[in-house]
N, C-alpha and C. Protein backbone atom coordinates (compact mmCIF):
# COMPACT_ATOMS: atom_id res chain seq x y z
N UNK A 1 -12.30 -68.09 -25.43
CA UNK A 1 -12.64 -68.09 -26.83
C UNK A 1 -11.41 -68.27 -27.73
N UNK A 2 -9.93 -67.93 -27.42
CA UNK A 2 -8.71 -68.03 -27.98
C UNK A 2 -8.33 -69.58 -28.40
N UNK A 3 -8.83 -69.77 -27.25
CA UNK A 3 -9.07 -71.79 -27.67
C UNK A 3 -9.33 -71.96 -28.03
N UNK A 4 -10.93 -71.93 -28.52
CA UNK A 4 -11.54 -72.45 -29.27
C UNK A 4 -11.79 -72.07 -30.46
N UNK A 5 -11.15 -71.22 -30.86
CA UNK A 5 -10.63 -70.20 -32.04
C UNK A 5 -9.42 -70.92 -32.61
N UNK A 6 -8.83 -71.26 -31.86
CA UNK A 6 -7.47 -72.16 -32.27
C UNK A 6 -7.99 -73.82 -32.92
N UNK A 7 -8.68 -74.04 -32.18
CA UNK A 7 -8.83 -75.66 -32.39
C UNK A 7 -9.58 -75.21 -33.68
N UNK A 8 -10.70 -74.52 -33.77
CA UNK A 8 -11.30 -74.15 -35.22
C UNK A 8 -10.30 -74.52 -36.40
N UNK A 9 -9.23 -73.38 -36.48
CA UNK A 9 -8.19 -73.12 -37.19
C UNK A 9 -8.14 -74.27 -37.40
N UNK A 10 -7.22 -74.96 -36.69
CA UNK A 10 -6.59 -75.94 -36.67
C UNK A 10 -6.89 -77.10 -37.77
N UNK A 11 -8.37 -77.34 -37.03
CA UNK A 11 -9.60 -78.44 -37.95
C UNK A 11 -9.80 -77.52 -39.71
N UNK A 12 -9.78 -76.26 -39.61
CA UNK A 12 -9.75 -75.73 -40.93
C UNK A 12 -8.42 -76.35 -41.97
N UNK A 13 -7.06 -76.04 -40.72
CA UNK A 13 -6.33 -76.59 -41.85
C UNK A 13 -6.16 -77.40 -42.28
N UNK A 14 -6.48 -78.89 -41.35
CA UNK A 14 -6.63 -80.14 -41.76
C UNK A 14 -7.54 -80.39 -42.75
N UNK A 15 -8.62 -80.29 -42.82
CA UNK A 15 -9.89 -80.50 -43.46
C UNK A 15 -9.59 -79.73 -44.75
N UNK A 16 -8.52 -78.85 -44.79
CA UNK A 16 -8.06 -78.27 -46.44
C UNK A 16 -7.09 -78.99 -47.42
N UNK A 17 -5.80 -79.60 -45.94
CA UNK A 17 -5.16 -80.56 -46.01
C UNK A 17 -5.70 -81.98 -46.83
N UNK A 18 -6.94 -82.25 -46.56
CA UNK A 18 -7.08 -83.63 -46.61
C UNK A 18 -8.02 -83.37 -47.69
N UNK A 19 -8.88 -82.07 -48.10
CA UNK A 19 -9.72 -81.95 -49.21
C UNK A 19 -8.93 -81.65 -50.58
N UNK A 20 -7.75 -81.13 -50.38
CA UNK A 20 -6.81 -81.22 -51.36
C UNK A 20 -6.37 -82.73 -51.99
N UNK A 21 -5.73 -83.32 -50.81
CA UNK A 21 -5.14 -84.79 -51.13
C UNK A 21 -6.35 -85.15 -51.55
N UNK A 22 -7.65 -85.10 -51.29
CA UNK A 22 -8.58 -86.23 -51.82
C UNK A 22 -9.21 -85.99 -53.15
N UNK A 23 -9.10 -84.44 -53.40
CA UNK A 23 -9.51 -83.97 -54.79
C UNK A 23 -8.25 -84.54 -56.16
N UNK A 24 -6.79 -84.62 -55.28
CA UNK A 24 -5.70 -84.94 -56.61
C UNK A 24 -5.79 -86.30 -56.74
N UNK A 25 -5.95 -87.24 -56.12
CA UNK A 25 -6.29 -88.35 -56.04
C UNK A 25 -6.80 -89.40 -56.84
N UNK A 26 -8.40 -88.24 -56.76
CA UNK A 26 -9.35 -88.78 -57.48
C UNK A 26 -9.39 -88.94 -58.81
N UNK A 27 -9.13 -90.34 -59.54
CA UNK A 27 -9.40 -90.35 -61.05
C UNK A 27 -9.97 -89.12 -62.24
N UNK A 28 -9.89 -88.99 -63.09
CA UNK A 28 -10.59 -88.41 -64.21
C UNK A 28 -11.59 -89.12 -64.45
N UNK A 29 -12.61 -87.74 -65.32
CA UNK A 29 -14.16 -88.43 -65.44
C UNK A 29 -13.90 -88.80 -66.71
N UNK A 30 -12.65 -88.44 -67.66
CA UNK A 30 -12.97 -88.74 -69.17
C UNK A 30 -12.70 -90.48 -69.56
N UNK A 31 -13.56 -90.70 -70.06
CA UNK A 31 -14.01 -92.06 -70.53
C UNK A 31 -13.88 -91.99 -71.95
N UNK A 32 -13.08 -91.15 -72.95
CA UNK A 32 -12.92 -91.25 -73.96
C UNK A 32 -13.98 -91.64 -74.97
N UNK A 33 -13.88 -91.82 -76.25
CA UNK A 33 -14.88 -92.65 -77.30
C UNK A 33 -15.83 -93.53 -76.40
N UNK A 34 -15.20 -94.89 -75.54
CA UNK A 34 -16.26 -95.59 -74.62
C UNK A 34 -17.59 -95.00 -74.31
N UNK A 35 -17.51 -93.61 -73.74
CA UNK A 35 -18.33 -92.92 -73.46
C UNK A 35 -19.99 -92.79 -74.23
N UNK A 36 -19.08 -92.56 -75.78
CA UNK A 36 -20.25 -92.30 -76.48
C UNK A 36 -21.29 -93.47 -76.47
N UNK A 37 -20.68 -94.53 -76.91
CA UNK A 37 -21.52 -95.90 -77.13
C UNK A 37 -21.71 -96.75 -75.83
N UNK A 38 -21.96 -96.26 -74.93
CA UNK A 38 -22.20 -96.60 -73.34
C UNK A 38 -21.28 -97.47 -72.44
N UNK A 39 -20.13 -97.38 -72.82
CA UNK A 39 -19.05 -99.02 -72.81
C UNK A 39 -18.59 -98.28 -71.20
N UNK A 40 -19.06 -97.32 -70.90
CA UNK A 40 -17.81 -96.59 -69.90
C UNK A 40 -18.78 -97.24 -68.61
N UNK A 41 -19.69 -97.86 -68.60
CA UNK A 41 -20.26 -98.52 -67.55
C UNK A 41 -19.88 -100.27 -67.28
N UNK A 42 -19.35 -100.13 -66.25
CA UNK A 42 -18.96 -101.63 -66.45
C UNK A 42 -19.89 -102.00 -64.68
N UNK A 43 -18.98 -102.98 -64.51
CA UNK A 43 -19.44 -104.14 -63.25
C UNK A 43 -18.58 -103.03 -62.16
N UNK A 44 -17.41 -102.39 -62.63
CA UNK A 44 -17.14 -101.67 -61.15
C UNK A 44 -17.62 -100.24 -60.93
N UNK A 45 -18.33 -100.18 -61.49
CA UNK A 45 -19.38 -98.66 -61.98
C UNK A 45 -20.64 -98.89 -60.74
N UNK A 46 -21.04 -100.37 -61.06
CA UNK A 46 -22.08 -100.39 -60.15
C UNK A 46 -21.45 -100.33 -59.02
N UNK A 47 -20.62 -101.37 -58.53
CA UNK A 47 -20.32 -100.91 -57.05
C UNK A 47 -19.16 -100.22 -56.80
N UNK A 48 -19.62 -98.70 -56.99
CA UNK A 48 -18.84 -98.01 -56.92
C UNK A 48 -18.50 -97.39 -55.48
N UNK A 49 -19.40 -97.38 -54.41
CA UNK A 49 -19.34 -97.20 -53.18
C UNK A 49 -18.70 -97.83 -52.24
N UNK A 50 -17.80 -99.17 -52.92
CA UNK A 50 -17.15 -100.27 -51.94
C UNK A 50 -15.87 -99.66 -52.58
N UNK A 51 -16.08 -99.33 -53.62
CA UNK A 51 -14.13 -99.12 -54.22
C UNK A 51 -13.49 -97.41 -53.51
N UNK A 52 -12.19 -97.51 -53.93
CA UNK A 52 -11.47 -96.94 -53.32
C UNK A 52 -12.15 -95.28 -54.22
N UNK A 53 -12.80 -95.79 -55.23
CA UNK A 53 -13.31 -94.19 -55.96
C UNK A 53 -14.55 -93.73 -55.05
N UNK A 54 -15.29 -94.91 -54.75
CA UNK A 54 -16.54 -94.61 -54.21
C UNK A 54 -15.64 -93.79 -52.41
N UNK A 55 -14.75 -94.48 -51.91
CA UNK A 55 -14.42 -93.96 -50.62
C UNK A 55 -13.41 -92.80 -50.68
N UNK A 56 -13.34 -92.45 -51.79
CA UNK A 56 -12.37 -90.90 -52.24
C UNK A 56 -13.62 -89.60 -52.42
N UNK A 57 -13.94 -90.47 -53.08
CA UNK A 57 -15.62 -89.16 -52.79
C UNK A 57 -16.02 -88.98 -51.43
N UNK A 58 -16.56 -90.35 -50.69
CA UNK A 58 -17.30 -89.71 -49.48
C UNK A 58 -15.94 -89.09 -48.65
N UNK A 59 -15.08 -89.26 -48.70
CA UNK A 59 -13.46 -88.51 -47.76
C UNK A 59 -13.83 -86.70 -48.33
N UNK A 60 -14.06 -86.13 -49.69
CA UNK A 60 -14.02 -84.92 -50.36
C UNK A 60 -15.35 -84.92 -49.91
N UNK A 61 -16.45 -85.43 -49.79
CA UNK A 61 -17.62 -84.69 -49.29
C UNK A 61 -17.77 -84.52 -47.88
N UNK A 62 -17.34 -85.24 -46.99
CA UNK A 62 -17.39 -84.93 -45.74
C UNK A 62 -16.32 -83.87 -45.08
N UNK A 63 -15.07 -83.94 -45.78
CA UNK A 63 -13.81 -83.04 -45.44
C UNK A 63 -14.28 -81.52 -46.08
N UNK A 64 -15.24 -81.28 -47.12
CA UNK A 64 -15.57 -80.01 -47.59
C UNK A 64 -16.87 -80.02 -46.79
N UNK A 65 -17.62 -81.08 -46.19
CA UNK A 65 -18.30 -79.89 -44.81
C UNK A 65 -17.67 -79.24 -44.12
N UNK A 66 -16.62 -79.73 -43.32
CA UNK A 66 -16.18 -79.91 -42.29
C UNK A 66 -15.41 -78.80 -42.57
N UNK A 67 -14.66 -78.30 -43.50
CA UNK A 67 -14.14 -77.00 -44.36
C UNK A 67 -15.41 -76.07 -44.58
N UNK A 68 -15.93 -76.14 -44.58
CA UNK A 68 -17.25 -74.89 -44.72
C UNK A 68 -17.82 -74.82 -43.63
N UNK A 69 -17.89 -75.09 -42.71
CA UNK A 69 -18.59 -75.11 -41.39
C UNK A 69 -17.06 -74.51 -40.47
N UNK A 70 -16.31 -75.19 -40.68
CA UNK A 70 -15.31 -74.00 -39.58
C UNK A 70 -14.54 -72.86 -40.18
N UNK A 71 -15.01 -72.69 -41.32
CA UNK A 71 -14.65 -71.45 -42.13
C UNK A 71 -15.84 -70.35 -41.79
N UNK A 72 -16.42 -71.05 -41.86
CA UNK A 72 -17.90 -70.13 -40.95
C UNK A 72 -17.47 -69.45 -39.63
N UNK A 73 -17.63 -70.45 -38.87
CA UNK A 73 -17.20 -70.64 -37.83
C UNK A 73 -16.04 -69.80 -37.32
N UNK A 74 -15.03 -69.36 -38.33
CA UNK A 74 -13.80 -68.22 -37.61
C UNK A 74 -14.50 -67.05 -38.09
N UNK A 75 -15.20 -67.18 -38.99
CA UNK A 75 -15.80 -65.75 -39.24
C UNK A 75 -16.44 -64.95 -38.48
N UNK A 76 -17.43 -66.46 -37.38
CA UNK A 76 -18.32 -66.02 -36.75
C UNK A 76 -17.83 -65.54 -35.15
N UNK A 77 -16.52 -66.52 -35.20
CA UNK A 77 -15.88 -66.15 -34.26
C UNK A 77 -14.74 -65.07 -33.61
N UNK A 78 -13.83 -64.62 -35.23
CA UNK A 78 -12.78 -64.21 -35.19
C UNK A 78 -13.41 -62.58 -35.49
């Protein structure tokens, strides 16, 4: 169980590691004045899932499972 208690850890610290870098990363939501009068939507808004914003999100949503599940996980273990 010391093992696998370790590798847990381990994946905890990475997955904090990499949910950090991907949270500073990530752009600001403020869109200034644009905002009000709808201008803050453009052509790279729609495909936002091919750009590097759309693949900074899914990196922070999958790295904060992966952080909540082996944070569990030492609890359940340690």
């Amino acid at each position: 169980m010391a093992i696998l208690n370790g590798i847990v850890i381990a994946l905890l610290v990475v997955s904090a590691l990499i949910l950090i870098v991907t949270i500073l990363l990530q752009p600001g939501e403020s869109n200034g004045l644009g905002a009000i009068a709808g201008g803050a939507e453009t052509f790279f808004g729609k495909n936002k899932a091919k750009s590097m914003e759309g693949k900074l999100a899914l990196a922070t949503k999958v790295s904060a499972v992966v952080f909540i599940v082996c944070g569990l996980l030492v609890a359940v273990l340690g």
